[in-house]
C-alpha atoms as a PDB file:
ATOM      1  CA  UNK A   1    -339.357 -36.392  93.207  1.00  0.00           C
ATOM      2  CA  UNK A   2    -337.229 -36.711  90.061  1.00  0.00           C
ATOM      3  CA  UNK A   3    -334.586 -34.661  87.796  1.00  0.00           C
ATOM      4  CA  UNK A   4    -334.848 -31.295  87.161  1.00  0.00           C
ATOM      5  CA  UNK A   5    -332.382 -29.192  85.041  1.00  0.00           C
ATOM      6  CA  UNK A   6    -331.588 -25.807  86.499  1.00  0.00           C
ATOM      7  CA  UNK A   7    -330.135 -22.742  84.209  1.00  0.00           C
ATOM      8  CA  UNK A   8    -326.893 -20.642  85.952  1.00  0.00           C
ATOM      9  CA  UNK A   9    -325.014 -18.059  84.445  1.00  0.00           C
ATOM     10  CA  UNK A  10    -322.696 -20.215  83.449  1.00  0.00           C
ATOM     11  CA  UNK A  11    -324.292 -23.512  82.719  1.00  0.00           C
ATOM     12  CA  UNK A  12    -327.191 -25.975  82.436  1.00  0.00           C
ATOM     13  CA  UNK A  13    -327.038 -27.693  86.053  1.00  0.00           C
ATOM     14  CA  UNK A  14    -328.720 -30.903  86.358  1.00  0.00           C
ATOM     15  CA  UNK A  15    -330.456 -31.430  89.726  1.00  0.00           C
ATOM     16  CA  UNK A  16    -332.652 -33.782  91.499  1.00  0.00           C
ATOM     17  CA  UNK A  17    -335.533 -32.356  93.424  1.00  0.00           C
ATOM     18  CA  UNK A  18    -337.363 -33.766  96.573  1.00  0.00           C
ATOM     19  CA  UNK A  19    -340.899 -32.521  96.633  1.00  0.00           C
ATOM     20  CA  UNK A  20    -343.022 -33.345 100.372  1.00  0.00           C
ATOM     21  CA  UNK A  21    -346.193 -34.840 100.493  1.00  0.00           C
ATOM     22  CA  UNK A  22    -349.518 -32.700 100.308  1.00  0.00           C
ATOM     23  CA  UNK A  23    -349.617 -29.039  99.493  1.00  0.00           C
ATOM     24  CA  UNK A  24    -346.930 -26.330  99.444  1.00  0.00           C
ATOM     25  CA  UNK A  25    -345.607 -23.721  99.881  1.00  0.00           C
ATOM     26  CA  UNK A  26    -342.780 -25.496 101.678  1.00  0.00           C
ATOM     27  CA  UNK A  27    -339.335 -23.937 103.293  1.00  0.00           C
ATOM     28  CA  UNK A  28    -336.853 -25.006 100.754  1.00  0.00           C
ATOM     29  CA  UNK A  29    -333.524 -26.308 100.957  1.00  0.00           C
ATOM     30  CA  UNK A  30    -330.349 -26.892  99.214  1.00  0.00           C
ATOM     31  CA  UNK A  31    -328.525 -30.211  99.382  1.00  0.00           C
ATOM     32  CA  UNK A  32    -325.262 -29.864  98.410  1.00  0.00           C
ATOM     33  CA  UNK A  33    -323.573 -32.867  97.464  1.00  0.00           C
ATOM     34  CA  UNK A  34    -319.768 -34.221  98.617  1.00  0.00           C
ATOM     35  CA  UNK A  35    -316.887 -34.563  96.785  1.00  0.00           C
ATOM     36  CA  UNK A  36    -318.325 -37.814  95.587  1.00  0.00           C
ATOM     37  CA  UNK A  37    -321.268 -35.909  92.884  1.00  0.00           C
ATOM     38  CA  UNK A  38    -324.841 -35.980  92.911  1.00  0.00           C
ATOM     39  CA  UNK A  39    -325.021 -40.382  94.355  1.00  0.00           C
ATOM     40  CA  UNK A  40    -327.868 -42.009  96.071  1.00  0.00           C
ATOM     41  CA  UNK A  41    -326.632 -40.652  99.268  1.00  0.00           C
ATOM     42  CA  UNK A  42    -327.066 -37.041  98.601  1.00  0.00           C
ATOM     43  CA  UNK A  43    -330.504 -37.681  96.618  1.00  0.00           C
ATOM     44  CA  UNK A  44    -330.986 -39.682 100.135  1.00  0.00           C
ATOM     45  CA  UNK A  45    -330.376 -36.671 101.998  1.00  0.00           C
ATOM     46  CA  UNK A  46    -332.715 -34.252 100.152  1.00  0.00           C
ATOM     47  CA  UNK A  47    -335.585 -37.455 100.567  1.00  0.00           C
ATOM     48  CA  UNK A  48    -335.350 -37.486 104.241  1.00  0.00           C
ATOM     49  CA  UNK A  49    -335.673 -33.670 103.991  1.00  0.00           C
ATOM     50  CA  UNK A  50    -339.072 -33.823 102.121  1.00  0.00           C
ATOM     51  CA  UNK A  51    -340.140 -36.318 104.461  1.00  0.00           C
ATOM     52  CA  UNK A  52    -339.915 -33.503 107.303  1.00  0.00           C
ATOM     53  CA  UNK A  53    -341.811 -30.801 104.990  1.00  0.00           C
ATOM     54  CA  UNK A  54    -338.951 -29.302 102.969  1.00  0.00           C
ATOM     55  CA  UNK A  55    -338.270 -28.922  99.311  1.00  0.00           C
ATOM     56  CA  UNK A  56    -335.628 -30.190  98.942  1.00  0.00           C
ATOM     57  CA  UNK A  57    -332.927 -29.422  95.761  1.00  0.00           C
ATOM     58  CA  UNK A  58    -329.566 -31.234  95.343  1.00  0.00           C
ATOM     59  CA  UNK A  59    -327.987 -29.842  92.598  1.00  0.00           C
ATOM     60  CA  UNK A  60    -325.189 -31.590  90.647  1.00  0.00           C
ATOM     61  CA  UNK A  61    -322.042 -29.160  90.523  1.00  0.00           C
ATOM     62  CA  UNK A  62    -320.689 -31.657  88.547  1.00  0.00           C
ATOM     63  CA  UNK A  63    -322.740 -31.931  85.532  1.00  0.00           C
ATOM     64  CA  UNK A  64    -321.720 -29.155  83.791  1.00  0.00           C
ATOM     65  CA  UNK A  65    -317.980 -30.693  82.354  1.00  0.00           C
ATOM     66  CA  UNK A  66    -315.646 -33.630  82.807  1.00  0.00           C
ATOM     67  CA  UNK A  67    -315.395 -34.791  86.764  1.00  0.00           C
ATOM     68  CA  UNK A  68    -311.585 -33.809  87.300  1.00  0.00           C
ATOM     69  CA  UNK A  69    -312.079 -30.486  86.169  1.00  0.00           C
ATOM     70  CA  UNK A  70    -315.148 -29.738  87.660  1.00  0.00           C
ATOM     71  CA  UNK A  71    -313.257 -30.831  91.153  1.00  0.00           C
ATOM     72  CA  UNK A  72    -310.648 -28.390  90.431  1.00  0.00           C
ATOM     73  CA  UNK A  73    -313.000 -25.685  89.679  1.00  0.00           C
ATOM     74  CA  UNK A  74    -314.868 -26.003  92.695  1.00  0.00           C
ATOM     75  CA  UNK A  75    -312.167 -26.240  94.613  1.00  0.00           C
ATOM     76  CA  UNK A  76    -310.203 -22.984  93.524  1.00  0.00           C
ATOM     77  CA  UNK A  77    -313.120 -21.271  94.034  1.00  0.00           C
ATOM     78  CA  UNK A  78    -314.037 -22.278  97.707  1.00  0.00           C
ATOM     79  CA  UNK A  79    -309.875 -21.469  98.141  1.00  0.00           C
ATOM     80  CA  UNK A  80    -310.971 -18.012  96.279  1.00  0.00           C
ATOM     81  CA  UNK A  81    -314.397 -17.718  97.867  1.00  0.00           C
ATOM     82  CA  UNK A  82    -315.885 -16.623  94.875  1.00  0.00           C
ATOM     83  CA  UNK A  83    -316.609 -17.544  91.228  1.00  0.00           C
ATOM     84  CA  UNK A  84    -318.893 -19.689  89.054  1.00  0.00           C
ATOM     85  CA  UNK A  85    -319.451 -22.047  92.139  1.00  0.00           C
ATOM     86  CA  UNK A  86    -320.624 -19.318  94.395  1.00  0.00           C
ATOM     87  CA  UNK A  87    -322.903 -18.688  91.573  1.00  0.00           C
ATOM     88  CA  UNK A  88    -324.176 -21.750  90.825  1.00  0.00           C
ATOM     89  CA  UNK A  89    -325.470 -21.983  94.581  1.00  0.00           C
ATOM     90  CA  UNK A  90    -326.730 -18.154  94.422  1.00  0.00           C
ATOM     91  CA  UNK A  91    -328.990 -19.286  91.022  1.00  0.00           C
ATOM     92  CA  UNK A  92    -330.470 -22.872  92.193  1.00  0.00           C
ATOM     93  CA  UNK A  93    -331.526 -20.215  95.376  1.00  0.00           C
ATOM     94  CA  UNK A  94    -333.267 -18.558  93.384  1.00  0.00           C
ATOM     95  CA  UNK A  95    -334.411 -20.792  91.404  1.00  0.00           C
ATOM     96  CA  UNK A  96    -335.895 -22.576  94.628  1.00  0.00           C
ATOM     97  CA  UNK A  97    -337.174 -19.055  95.654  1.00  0.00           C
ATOM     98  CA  UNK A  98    -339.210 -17.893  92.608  1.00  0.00           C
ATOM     99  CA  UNK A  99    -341.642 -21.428  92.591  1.00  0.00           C
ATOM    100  CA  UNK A 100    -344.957 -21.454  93.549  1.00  0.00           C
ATOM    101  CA  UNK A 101    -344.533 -24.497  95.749  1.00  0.00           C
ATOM    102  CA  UNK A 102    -341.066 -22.745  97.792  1.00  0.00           C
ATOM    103  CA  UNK A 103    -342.055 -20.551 100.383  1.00  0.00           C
ATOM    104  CA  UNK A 104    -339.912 -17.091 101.817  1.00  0.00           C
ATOM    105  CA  UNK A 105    -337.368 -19.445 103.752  1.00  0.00           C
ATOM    106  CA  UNK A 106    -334.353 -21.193 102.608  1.00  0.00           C
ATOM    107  CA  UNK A 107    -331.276 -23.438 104.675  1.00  0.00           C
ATOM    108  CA  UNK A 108    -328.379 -25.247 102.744  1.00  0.00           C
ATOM    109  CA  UNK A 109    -326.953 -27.722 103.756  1.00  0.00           C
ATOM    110  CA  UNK A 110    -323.397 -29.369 103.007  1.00  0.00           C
ATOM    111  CA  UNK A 111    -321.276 -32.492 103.383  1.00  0.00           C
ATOM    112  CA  UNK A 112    -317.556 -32.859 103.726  1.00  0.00           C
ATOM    113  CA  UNK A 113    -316.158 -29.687 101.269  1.00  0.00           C
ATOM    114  CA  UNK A 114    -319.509 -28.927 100.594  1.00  0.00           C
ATOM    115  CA  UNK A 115    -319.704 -28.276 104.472  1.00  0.00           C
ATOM    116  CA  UNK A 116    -317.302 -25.730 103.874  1.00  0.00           C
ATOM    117  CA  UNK A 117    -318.731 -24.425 101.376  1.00  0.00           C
ATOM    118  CA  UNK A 118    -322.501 -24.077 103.266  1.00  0.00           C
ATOM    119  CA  UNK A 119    -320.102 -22.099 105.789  1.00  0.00           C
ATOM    120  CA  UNK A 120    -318.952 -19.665 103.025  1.00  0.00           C
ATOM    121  CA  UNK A 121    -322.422 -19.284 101.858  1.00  0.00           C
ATOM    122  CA  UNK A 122    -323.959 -18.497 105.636  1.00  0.00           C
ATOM    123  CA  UNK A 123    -323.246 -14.814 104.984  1.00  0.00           C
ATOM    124  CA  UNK A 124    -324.545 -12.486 101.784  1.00  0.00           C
ATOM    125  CA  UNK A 125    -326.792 -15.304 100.194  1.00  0.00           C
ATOM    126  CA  UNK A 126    -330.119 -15.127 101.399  1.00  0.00           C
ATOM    127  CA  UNK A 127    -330.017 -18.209 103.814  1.00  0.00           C
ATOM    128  CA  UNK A 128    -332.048 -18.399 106.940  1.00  0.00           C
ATOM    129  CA  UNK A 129    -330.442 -21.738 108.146  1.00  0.00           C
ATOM    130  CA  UNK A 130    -327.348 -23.140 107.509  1.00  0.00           C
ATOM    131  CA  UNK A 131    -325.930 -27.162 108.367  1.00  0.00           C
ATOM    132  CA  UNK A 132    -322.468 -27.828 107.430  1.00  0.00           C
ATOM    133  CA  UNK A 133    -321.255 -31.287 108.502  1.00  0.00           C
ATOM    134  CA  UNK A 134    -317.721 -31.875 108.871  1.00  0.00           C
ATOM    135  CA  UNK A 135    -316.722 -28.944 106.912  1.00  0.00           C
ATOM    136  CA  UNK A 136    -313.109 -27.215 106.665  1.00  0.00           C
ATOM    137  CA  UNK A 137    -313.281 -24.152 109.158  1.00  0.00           C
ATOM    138  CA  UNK A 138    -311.352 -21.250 107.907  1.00  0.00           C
ATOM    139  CA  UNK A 139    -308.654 -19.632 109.463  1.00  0.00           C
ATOM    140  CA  UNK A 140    -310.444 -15.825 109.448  1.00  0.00           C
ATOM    141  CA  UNK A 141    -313.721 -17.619 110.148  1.00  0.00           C
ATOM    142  CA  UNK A 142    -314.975 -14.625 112.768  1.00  0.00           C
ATOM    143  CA  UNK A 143    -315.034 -12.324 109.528  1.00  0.00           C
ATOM    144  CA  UNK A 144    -316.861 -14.961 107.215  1.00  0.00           C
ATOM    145  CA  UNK A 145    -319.279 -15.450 109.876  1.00  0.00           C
ATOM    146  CA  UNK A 146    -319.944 -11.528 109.954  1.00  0.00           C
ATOM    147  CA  UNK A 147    -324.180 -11.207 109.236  1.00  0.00           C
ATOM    148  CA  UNK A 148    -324.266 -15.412 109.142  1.00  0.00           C
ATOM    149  CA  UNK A 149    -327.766 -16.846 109.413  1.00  0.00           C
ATOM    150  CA  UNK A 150    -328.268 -19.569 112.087  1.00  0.00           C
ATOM    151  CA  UNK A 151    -325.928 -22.321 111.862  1.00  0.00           C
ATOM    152  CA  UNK A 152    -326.253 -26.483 113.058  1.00  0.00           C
ATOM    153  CA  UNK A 153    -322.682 -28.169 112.411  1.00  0.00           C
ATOM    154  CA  UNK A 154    -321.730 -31.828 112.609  1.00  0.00           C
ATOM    155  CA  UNK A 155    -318.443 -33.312 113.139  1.00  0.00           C
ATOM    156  CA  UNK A 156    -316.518 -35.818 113.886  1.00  0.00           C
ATOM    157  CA  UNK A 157    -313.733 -36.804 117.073  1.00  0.00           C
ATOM    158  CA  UNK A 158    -312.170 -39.344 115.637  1.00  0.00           C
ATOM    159  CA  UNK A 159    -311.476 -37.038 112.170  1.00  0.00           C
ATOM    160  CA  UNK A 160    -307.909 -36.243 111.877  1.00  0.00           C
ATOM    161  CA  UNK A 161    -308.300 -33.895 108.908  1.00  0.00           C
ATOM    162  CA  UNK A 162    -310.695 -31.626 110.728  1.00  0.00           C
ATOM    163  CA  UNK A 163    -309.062 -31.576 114.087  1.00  0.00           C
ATOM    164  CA  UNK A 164    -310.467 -28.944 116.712  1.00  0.00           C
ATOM    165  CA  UNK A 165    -312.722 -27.678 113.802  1.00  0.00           C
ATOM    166  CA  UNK A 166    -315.497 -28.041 116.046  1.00  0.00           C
ATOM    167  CA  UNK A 167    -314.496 -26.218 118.631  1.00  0.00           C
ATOM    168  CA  UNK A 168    -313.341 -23.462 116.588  1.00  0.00           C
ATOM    169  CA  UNK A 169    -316.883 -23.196 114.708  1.00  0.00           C
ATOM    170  CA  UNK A 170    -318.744 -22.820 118.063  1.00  0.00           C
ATOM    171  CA  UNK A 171    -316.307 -20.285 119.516  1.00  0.00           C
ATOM    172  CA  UNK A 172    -316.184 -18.105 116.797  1.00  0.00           C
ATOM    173  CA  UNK A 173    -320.665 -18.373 116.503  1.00  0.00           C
ATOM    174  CA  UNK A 174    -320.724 -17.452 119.991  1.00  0.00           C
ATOM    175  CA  UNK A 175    -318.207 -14.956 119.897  1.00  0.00           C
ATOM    176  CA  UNK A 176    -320.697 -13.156 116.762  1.00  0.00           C
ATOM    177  CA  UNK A 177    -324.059 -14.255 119.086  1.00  0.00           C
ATOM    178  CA  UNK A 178    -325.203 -16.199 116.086  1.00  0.00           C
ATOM    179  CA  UNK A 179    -327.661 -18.982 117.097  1.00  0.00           C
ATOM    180  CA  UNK A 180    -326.192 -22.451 116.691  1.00  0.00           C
ATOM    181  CA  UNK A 181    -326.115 -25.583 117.499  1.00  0.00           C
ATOM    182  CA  UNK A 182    -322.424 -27.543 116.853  1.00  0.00           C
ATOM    183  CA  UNK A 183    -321.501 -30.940 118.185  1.00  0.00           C
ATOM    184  CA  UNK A 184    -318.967 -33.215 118.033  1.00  0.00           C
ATOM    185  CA  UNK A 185    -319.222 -36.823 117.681  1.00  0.00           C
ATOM    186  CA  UNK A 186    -316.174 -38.340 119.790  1.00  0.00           C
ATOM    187  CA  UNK A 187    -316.141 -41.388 118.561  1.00  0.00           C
ATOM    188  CA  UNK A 188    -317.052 -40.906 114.718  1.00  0.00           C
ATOM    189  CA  UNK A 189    -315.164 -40.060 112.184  1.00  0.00           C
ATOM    190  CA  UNK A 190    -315.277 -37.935 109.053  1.00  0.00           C
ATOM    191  CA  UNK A 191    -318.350 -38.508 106.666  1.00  0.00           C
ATOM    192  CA  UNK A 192    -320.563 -40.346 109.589  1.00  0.00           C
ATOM    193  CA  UNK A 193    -324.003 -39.458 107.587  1.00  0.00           C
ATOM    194  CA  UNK A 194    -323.058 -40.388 104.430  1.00  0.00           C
ATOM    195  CA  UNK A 195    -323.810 -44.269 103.925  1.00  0.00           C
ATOM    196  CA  UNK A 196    -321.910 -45.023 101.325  1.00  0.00           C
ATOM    197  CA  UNK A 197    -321.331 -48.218  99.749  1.00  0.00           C
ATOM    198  CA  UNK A 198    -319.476 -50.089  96.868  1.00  0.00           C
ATOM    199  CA  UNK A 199    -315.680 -48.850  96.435  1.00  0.00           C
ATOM    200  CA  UNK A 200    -316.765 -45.396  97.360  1.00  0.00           C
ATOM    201  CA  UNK A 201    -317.647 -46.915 101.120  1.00  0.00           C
ATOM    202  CA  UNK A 202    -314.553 -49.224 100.885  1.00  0.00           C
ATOM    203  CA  UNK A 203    -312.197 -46.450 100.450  1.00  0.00           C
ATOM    204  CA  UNK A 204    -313.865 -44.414 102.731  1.00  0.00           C
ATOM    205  CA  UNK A 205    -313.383 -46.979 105.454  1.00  0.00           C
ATOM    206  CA  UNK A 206    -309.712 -47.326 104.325  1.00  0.00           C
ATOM    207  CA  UNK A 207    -309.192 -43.397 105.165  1.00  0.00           C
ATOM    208  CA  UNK A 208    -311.340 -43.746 108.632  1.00  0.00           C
ATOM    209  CA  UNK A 209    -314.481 -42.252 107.153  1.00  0.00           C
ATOM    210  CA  UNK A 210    -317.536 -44.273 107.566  1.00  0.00           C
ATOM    211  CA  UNK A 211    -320.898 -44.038 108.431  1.00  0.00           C
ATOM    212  CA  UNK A 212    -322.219 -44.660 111.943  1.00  0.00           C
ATOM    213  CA  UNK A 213    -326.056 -45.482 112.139  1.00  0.00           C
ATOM    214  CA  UNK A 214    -326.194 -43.343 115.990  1.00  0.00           C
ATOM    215  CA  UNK A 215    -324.710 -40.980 115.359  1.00  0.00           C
ATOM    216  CA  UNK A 216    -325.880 -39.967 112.003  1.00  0.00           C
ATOM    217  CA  UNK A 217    -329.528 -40.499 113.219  1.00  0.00           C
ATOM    218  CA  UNK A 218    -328.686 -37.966 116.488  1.00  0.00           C
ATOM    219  CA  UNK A 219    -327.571 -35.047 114.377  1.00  0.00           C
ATOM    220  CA  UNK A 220    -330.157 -35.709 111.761  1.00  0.00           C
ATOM    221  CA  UNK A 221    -332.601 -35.073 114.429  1.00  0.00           C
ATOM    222  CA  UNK A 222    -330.283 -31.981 115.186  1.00  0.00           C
ATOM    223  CA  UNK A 223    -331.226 -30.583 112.183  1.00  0.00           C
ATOM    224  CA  UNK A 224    -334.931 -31.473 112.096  1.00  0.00           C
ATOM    225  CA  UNK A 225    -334.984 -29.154 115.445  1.00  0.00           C
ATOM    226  CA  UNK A 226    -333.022 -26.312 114.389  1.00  0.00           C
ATOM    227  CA  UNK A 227    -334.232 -25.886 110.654  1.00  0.00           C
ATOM    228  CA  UNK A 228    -338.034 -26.621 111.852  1.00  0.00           C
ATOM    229  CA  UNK A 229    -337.330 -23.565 114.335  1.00  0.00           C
ATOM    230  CA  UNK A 230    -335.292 -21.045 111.733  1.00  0.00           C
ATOM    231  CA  UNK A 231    -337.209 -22.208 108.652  1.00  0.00           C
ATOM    232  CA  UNK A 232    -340.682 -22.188 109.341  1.00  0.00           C
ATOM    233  CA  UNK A 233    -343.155 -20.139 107.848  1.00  0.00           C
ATOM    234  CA  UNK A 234    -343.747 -16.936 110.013  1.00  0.00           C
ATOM    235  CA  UNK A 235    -346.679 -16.272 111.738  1.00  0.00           C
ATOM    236  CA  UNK A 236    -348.933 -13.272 112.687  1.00  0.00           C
END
């Protein structure tokens, strides 16, 4: 486990990569980070990943220029759904993809906007499993979710900002007979597995986002179920 620096077509992305005990290849993994950067939460997130047999790769979309503009620019191009973001995500794949160690299955999985963004990504990127948690659901999400991979999705009741998002996930998976498994938490609120602490955790609490110990814990196992099913190696 350690730092890693990945190349992209438009910049040097630094990265921190979970590696699992014993000998690969291993299903890999994306960890995409929240709004927050690359913290000890996210490089949390790709640990407990690598602990259940994944490799696990969180890169930093943020590393690449200042903080505020890298924001914007990720932003305006989830609003766009393309651009250098899209790409980013689309290189670190294959950059996960063409090591010795990652074997012929890949998930991402995102927190927050990055939750959005693993939503964008379920279609036309080569991802066999994808596990956005409390991610913005789009308005035209039935055509988005047109050739999606296998989908687990997090979220919170007591999240004002994402309001019926849930609902509208699961309805428009079932509606395409994609494989999922979505769940609402009704009495956590927006960023429930993310443990953050220090101001960050302060002003989530301020805004009703905090982390909840159950909760988080249920839909990590959640994911442990449905990636061990759609990302295991296949057999003969």
């Amino acid at each position: 486990m350690g730092d890693v620096s990945i190349p992209t077509q438009h910049h040097q992305l630094k990265a921190y990569l979970a590696t699992p005990a014993g000998q690969g290849p291993w299903p890999g993994v994306i960890v995409l980070h929240d709004i927050f950067g690359l913290t000890d939460v996210t490089r949390g997130h790709a640990d407990w990943l690598a602990q259940e047999g994944y490799l696990a790769v969180a890169p930093d979309l943020f590393s690449w220029g200042g903080r505020i503009r890298c924001i914007r620019a990720l932003m305006q191009d989830l609003a766009a759904r393309r651009g250098a973001a899209f790409d980013d995500v689309d290189a670190v794949r294959q950059w996960l993809a063409d090591r010795s160690d990652c074997g012929s299955k890949i998930g991402i999985i995102g927190f927050c906007a990055t939750g959005g963004f693993a939503i964008l990504l379920s279609a036309g990127h080569g991802f066999s499993a994808a596990a956005p948690n409390y991610g913005q659901v789009p308005n035209d999400i039935d055509a988005i979710l047109n050739g999606a991979c296998p989908m687990v999705a997090s979220y919170g009741g007591r999240d004002r900002t994402l309001k019926g998002a849930a609902a509208r996930l699961s309805g428009a998976l079932e509606r395409r007979q994609i494989e999922c498994d979505v769940k609402e938490y009704p009495n956590a609120g927006h960023s429930f597995l993310d443990d953050h602490t220090g101001l960050i955790g302060v002003l989530g609490a301020v805004l009703g986002s905090s982390y909840r110990d159950e909760d988080a814990a249920d839909a990590r196992s959640r994911i442990r179920t449905f990636f061990a099913h759609h990302l295991a190696p296949s057999t003969s």
